[in-house]
PDB file of N, CA and C in Angstrom:
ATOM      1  N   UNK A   1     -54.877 -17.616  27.203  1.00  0.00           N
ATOM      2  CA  UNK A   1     -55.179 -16.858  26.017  1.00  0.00           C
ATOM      3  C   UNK A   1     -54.462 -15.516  26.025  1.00  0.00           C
ATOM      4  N   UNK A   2     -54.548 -15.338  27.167  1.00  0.00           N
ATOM      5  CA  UNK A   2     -53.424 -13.694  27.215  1.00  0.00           C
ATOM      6  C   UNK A   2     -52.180 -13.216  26.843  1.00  0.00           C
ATOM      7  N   UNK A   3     -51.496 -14.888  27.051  1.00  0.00           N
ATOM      8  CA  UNK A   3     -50.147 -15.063  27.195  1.00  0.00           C
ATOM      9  C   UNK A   3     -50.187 -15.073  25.346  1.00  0.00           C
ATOM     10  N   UNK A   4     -50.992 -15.611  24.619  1.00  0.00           N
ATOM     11  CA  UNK A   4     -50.740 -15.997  23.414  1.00  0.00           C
ATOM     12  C   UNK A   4     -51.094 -14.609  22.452  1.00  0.00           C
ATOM     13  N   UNK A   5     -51.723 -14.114  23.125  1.00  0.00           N
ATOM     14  CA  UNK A   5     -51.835 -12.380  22.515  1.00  0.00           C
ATOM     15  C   UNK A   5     -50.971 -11.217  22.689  1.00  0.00           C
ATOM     16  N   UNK A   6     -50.164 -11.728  24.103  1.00  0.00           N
ATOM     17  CA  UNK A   6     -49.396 -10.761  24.367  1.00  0.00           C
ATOM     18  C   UNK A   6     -48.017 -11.092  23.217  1.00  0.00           C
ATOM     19  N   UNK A   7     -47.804 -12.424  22.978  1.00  0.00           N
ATOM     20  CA  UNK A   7     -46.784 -13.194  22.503  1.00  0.00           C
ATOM     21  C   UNK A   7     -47.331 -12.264  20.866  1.00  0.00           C
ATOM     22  N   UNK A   8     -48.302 -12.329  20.155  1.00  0.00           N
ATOM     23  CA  UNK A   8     -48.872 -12.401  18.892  1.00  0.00           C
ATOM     24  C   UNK A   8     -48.243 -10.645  18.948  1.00  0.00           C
ATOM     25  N   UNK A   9     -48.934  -9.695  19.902  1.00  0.00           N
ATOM     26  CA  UNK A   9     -48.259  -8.170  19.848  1.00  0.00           C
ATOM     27  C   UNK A   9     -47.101  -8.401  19.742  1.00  0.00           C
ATOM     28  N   UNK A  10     -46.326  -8.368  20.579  1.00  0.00           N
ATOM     29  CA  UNK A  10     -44.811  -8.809  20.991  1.00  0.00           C
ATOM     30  C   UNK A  10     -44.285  -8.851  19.354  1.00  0.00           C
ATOM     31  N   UNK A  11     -44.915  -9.865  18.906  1.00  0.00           N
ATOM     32  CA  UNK A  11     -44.395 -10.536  17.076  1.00  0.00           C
ATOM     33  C   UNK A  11     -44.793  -9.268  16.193  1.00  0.00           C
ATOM     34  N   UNK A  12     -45.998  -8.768  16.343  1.00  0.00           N
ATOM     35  CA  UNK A  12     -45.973  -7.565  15.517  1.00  0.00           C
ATOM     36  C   UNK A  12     -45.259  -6.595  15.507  1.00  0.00           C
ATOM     37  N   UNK A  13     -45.231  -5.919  16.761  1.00  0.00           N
ATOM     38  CA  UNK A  13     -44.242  -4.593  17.173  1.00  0.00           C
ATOM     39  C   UNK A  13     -43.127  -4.452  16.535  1.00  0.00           C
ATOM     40  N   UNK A  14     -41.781  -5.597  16.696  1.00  0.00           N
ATOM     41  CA  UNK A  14     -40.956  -5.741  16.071  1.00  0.00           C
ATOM     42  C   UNK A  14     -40.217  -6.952  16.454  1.00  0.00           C
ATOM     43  N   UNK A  15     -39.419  -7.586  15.688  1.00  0.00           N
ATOM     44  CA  UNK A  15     -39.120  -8.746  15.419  1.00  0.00           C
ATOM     45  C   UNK A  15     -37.784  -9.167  17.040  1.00  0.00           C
ATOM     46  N   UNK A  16     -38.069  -8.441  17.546  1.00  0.00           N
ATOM     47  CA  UNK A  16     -37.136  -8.279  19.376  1.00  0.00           C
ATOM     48  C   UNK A  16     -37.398 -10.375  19.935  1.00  0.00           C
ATOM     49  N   UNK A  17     -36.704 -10.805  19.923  1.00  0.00           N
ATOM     50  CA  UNK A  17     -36.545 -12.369  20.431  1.00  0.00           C
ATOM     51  C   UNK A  17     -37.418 -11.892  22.044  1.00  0.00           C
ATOM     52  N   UNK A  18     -38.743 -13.160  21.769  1.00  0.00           N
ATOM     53  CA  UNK A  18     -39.112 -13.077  23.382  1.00  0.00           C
ATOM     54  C   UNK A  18     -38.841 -14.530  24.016  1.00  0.00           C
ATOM     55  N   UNK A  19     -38.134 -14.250  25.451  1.00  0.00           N
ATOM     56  CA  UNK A  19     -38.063 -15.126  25.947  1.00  0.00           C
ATOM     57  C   UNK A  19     -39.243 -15.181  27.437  1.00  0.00           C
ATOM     58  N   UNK A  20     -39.495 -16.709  27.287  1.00  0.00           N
ATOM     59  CA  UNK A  20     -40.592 -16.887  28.403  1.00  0.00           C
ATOM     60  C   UNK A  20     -39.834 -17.552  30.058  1.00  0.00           C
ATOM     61  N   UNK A  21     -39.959 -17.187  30.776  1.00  0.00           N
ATOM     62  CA  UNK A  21     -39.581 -18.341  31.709  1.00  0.00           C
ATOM     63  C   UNK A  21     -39.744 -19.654  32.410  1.00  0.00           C
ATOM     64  N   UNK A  22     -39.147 -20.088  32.178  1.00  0.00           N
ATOM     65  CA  UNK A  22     -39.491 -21.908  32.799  1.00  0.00           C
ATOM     66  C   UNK A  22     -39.741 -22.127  34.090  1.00  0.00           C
ATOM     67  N   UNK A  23     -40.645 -22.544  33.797  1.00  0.00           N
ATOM     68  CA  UNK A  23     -41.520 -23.026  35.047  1.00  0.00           C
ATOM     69  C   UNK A  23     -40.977 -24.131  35.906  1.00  0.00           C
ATOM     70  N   UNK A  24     -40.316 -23.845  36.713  1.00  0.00           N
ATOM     71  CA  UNK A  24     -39.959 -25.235  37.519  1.00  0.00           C
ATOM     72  C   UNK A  24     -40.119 -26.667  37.868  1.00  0.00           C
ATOM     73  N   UNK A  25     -42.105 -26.320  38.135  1.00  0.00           N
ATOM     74  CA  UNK A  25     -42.538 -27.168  38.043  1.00  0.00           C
ATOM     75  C   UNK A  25     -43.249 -28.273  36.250  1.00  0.00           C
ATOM     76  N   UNK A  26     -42.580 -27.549  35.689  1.00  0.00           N
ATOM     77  CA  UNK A  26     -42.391 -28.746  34.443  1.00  0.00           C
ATOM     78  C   UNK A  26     -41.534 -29.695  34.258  1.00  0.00           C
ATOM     79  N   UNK A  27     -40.734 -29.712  34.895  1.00  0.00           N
ATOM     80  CA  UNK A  27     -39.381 -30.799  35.159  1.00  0.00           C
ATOM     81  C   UNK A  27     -39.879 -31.785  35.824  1.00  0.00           C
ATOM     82  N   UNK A  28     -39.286 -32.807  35.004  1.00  0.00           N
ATOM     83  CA  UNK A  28     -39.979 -34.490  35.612  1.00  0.00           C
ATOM     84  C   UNK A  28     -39.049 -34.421  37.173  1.00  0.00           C
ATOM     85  N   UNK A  29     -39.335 -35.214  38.176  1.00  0.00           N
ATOM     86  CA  UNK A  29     -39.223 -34.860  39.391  1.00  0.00           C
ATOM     87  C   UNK A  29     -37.733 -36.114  39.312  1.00  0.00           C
ATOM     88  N   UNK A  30     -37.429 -37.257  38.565  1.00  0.00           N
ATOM     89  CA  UNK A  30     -37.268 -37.768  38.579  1.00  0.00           C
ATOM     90  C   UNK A  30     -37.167 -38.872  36.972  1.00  0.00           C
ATOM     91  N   UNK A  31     -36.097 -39.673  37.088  1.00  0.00           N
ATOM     92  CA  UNK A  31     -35.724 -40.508  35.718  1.00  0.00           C
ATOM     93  C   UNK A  31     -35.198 -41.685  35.862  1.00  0.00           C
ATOM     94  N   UNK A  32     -35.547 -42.681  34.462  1.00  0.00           N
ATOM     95  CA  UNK A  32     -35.157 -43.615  35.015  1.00  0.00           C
ATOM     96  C   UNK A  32     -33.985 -43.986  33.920  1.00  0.00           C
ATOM     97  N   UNK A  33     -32.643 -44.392  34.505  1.00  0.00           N
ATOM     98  CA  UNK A  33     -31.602 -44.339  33.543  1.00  0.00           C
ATOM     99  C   UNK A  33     -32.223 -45.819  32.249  1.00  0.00           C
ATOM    100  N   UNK A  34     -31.457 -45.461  31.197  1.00  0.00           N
ATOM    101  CA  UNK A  34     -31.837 -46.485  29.840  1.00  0.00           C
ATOM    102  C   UNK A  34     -31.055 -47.739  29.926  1.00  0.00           C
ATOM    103  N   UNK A  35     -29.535 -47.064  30.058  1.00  0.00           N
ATOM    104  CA  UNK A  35     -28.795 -47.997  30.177  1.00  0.00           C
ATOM    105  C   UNK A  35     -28.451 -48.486  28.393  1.00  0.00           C
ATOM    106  N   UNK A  36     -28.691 -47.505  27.722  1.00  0.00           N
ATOM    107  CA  UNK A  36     -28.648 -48.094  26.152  1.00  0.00           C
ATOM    108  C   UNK A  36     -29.782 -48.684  25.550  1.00  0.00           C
ATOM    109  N   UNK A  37     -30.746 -48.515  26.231  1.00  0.00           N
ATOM    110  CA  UNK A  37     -32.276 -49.358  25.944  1.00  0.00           C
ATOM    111  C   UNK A  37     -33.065 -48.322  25.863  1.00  0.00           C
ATOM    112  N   UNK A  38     -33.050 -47.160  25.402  1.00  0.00           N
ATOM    113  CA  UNK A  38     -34.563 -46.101  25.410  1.00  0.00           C
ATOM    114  C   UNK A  38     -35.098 -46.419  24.601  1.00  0.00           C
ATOM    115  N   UNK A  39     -36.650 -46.158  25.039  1.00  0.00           N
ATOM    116  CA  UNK A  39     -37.633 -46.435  24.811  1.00  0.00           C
ATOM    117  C   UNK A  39     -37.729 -45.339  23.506  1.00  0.00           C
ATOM    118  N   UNK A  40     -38.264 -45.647  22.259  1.00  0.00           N
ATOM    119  CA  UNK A  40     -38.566 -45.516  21.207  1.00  0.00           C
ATOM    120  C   UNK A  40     -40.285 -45.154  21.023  1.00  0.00           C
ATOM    121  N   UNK A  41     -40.455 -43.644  20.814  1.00  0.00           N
ATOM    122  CA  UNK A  41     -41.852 -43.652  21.017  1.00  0.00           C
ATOM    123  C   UNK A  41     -42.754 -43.734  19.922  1.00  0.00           C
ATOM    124  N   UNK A  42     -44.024 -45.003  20.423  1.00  0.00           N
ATOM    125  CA  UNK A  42     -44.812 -45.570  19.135  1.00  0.00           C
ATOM    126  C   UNK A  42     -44.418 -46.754  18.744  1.00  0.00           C
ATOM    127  N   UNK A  43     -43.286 -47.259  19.067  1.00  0.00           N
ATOM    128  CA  UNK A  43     -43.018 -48.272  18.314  1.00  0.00           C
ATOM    129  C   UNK A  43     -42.196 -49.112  19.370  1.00  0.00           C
ATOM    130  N   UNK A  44     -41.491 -48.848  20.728  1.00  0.00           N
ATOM    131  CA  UNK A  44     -40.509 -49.812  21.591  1.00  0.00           C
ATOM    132  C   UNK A  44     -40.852 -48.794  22.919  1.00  0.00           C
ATOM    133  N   UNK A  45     -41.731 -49.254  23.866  1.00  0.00           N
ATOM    134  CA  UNK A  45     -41.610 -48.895  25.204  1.00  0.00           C
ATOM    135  C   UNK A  45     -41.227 -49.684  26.564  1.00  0.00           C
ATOM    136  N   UNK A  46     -40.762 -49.479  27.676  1.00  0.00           N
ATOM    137  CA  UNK A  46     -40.388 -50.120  28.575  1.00  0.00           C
ATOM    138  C   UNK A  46     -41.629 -50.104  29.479  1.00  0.00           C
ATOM    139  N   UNK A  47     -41.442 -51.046  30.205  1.00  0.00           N
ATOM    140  CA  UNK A  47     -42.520 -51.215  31.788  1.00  0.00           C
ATOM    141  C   UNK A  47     -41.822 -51.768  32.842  1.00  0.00           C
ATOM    142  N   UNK A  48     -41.131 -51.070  33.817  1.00  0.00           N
ATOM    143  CA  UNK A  48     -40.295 -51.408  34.716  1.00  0.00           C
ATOM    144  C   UNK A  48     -40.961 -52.514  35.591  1.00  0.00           C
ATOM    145  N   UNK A  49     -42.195 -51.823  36.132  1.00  0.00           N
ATOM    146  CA  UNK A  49     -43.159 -52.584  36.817  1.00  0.00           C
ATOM    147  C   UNK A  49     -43.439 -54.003  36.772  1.00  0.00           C
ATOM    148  N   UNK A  50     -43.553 -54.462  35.285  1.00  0.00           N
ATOM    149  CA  UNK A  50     -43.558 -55.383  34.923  1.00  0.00           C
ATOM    150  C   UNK A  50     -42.269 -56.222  34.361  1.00  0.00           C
ATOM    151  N   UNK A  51     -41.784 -55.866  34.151  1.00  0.00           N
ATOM    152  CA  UNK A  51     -40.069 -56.119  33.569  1.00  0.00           C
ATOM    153  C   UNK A  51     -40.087 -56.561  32.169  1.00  0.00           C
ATOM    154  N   UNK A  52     -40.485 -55.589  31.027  1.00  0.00           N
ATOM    155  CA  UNK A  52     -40.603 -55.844  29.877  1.00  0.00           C
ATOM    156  C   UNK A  52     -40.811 -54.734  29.127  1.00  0.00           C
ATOM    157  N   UNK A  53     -40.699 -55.117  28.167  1.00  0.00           N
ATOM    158  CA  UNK A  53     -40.569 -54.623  26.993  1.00  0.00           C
ATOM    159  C   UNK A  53     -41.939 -54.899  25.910  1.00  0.00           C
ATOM    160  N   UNK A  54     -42.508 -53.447  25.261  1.00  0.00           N
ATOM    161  CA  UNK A  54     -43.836 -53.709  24.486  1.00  0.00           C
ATOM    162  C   UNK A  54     -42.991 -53.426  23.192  1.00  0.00           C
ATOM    163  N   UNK A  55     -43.409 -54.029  22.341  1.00  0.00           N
ATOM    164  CA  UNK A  55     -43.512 -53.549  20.961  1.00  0.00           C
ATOM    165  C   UNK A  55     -44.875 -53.502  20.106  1.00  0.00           C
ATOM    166  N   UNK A  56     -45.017 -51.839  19.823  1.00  0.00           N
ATOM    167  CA  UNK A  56     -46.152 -51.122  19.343  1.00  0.00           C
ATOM    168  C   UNK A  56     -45.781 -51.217  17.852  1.00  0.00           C
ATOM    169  N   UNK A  57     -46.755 -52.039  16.978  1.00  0.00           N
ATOM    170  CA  UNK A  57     -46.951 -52.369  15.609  1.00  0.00           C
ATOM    171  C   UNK A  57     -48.407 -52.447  15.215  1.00  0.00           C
ATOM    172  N   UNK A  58     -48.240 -51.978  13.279  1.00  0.00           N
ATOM    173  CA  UNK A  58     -49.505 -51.988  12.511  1.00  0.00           C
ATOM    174  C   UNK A  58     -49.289 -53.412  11.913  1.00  0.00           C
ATOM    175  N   UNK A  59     -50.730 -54.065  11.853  1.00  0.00           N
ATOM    176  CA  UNK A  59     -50.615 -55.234  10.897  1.00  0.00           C
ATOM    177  C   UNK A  59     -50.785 -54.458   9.539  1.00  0.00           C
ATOM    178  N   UNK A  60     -51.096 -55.590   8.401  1.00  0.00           N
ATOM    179  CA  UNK A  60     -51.123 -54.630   6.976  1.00  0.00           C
ATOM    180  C   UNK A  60     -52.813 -54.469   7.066  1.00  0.00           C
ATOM    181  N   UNK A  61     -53.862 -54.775   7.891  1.00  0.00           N
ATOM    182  CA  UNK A  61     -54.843 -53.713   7.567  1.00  0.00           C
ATOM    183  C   UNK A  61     -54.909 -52.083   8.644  1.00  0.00           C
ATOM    184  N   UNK A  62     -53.545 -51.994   9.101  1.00  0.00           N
ATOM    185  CA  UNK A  62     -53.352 -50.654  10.104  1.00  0.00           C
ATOM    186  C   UNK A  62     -54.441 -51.176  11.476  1.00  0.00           C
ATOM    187  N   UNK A  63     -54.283 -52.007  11.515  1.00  0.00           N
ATOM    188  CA  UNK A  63     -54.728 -52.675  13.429  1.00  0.00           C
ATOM    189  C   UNK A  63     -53.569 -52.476  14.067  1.00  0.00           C
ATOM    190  N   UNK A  64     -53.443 -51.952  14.724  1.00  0.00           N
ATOM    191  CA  UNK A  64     -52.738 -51.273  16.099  1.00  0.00           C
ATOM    192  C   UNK A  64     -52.506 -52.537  16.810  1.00  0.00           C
ATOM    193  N   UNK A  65     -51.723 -53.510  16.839  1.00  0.00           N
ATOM    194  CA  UNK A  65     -51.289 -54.109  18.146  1.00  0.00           C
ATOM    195  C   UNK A  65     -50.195 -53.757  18.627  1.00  0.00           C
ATOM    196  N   UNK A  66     -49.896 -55.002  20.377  1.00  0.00           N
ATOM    197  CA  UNK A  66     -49.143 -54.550  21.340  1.00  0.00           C
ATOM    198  C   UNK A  66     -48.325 -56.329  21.551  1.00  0.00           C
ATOM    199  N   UNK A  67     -47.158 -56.110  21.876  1.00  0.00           N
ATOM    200  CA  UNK A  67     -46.490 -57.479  22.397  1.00  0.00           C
ATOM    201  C   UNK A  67     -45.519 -56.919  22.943  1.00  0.00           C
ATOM    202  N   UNK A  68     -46.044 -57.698  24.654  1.00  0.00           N
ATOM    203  CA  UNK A  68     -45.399 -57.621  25.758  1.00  0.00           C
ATOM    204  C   UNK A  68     -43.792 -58.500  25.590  1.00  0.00           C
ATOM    205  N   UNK A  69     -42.519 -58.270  25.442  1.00  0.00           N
ATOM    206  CA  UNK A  69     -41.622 -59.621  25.690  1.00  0.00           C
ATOM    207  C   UNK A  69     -40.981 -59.180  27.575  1.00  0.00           C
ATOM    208  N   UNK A  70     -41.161 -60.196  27.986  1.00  0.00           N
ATOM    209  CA  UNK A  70     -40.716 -60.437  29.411  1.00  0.00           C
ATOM    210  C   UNK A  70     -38.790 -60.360  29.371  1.00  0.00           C
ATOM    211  N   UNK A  71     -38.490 -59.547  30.108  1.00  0.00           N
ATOM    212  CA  UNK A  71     -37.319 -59.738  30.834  1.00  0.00           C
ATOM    213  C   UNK A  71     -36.890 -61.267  32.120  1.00  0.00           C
ATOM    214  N   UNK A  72     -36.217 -62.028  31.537  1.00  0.00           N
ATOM    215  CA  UNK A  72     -35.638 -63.069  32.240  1.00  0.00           C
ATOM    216  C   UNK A  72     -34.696 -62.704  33.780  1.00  0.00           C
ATOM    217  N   UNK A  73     -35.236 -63.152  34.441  1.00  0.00           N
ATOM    218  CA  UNK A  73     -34.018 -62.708  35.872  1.00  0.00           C
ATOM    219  C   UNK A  73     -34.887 -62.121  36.808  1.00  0.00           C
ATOM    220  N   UNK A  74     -34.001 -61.915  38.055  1.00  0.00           N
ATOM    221  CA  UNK A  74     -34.503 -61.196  39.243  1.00  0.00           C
ATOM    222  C   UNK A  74     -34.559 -59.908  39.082  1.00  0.00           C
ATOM    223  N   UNK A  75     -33.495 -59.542  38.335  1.00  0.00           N
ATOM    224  CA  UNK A  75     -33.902 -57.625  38.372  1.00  0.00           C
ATOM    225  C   UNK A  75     -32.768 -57.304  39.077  1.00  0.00           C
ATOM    226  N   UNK A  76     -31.376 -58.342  39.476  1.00  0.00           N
ATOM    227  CA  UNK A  76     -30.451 -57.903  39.912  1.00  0.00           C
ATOM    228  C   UNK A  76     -29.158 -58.060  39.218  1.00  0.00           C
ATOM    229  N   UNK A  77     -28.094 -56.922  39.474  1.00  0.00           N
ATOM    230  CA  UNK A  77     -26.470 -57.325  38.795  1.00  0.00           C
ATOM    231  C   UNK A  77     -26.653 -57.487  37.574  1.00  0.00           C
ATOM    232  N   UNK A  78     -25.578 -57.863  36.619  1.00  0.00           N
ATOM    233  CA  UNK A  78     -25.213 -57.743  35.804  1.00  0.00           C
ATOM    234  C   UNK A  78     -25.853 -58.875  34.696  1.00  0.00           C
ATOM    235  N   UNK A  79     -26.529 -60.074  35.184  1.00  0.00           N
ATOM    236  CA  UNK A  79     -26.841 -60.761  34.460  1.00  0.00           C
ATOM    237  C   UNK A  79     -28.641 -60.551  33.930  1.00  0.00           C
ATOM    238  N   UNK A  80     -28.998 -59.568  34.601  1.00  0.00           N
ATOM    239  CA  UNK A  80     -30.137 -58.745  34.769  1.00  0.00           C
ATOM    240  C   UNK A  80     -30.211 -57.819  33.658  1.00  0.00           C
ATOM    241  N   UNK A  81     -28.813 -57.301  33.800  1.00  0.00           N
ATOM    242  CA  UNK A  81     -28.364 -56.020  32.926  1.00  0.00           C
ATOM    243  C   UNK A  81     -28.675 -56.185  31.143  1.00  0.00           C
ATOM    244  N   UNK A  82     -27.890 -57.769  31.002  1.00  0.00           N
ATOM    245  CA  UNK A  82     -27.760 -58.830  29.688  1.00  0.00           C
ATOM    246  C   UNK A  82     -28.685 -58.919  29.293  1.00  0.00           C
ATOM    247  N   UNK A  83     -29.629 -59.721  30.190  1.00  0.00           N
ATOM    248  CA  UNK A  83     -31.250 -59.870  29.857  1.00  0.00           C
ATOM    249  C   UNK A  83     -32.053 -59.106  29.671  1.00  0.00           C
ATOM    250  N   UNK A  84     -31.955 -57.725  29.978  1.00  0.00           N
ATOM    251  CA  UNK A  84     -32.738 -56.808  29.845  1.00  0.00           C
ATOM    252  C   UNK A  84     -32.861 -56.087  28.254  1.00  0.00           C
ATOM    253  N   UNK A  85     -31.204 -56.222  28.362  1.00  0.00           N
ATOM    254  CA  UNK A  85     -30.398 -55.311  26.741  1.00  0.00           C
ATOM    255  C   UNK A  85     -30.983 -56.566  25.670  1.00  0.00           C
ATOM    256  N   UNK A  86     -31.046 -57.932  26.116  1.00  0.00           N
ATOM    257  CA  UNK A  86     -31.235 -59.050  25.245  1.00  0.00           C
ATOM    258  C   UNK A  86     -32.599 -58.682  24.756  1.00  0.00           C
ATOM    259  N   UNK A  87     -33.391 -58.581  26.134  1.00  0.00           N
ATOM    260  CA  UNK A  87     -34.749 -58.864  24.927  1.00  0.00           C
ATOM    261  C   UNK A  87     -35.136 -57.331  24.828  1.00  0.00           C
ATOM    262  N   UNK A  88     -34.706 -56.588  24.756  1.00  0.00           N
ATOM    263  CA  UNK A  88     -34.165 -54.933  24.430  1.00  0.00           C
ATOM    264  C   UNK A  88     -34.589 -55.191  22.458  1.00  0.00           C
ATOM    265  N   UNK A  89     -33.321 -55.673  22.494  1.00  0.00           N
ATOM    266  CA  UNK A  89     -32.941 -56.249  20.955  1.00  0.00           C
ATOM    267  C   UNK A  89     -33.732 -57.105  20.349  1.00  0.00           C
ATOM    268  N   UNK A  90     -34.311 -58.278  20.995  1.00  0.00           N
ATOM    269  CA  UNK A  90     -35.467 -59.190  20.680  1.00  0.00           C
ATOM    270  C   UNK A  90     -36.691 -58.639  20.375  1.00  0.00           C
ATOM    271  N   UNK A  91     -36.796 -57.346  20.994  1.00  0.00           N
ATOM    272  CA  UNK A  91     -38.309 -56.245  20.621  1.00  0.00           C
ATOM    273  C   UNK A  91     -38.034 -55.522  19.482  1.00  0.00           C
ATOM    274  N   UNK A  92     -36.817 -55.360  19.263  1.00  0.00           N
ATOM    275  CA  UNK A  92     -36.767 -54.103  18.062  1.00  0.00           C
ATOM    276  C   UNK A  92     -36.645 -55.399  16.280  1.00  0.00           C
ATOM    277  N   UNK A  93     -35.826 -56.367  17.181  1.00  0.00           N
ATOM    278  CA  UNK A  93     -35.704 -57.314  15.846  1.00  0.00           C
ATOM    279  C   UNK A  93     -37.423 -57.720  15.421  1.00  0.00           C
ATOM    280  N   UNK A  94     -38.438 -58.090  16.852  1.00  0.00           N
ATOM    281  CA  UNK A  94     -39.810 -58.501  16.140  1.00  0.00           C
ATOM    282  C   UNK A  94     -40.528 -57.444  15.337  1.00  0.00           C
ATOM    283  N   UNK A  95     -40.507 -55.983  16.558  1.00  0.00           N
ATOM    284  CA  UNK A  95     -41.119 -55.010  15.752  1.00  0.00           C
ATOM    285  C   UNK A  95     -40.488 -54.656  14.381  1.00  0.00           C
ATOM    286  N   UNK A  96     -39.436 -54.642  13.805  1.00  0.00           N
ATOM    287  CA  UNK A  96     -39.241 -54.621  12.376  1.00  0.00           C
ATOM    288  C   UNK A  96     -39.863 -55.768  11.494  1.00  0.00           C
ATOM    289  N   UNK A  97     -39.687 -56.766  12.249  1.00  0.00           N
ATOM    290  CA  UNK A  97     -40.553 -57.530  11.282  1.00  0.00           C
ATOM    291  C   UNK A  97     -41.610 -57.582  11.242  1.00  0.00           C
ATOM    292  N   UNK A  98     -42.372 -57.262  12.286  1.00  0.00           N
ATOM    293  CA  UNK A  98     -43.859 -57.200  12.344  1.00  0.00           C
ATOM    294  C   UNK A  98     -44.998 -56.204  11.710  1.00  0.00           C
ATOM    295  N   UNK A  99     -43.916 -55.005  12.017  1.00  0.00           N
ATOM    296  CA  UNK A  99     -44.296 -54.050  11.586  1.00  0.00           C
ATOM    297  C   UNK A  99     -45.012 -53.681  10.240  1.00  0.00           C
ATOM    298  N   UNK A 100     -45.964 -53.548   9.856  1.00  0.00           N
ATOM    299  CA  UNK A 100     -46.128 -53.775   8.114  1.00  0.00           C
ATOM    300  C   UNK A 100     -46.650 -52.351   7.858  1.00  0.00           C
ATOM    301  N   UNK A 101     -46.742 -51.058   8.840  1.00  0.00           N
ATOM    302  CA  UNK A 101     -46.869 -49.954   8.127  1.00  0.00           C
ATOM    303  C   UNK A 101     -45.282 -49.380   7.618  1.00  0.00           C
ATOM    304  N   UNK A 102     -45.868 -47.825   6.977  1.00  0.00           N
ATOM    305  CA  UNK A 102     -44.477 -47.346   6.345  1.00  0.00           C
ATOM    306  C   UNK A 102     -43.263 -47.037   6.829  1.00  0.00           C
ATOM    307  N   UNK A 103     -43.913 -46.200   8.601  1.00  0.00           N
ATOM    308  CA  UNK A 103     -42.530 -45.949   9.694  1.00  0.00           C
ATOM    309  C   UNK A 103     -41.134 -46.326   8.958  1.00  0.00           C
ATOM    310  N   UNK A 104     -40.109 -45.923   9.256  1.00  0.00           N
ATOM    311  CA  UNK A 104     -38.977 -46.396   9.528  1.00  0.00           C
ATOM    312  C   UNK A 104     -38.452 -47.435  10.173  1.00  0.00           C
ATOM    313  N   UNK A 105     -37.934 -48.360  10.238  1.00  0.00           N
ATOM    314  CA  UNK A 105     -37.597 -49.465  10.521  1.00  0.00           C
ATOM    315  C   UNK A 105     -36.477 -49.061  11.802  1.00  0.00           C
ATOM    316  N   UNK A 106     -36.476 -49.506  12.897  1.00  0.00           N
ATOM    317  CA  UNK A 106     -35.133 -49.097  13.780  1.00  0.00           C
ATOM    318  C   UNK A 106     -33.985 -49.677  13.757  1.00  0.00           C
ATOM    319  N   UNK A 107     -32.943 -49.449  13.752  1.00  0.00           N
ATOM    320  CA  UNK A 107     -31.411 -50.373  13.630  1.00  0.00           C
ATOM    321  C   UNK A 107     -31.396 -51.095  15.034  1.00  0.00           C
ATOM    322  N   UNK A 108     -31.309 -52.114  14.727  1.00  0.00           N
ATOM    323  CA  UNK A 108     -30.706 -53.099  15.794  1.00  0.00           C
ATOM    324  C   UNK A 108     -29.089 -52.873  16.239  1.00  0.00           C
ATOM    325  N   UNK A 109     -29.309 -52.627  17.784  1.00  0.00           N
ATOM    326  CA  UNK A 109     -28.203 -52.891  18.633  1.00  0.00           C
ATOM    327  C   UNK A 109     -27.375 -54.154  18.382  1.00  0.00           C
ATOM    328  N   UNK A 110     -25.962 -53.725  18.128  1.00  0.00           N
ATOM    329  CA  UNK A 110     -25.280 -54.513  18.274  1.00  0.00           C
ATOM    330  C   UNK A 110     -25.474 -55.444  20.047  1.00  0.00           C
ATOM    331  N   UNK A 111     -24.946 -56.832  19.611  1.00  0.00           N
ATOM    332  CA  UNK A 111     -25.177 -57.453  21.073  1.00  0.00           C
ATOM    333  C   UNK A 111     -23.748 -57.512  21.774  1.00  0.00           C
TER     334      UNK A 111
END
């Protein structure tokens, strides 16, 4: 609360740019590359753990569902890589169609 009063004076006094400093520890410690597949938030997330792909959609009475599509393969090389980007694309093609609220629709990756 202090910080947000001192910030609120700061704004009154005169219009002087305040800068805060970044905290170090706000930085994710760690990332996981996309590879051309990021996750889309609300509507296309990944689960490494599991090796898939959710697609987050409204039916037309605004029910919130979830569909898991599975990644094919071991999780190794390049044919891993295919399968991953494949049903990458297989999630964004269902969630547009599934989708029946107003959102924006996402463009499908070329394959």
């Amino acid at each position: 609360m202090a910080v947000i009063k001192y910030i609120q004076t700061k704004m009154r006094e005169d219009s002087t740019t305040i800068r805060l400093r970044a905290d170090s520890r706000s930085k994710p410690s760690f990332q996981i590359a996309s590879d051309g597949c990021p996750a889309i938030a609300g509507k296309i997330t990944r689960h490494p753990s599991v090796r898939a792909w959710s697609a987050h959609y409204k039916t037309t009475d605004k029910e919130a569902n979830i569909k898991r599509l599975g990644v094919r393969g071991l999780g190794i090389g390049e044919g891993w890589v295919k399968s991953r980007k494949a049903m990458y694309r297989e999630a964004i093609v269902f969630w547009n169609r599934e989708d029946k609220s107003t959102r924006d629709r996402i463009p499908v990756p070329d394959e």
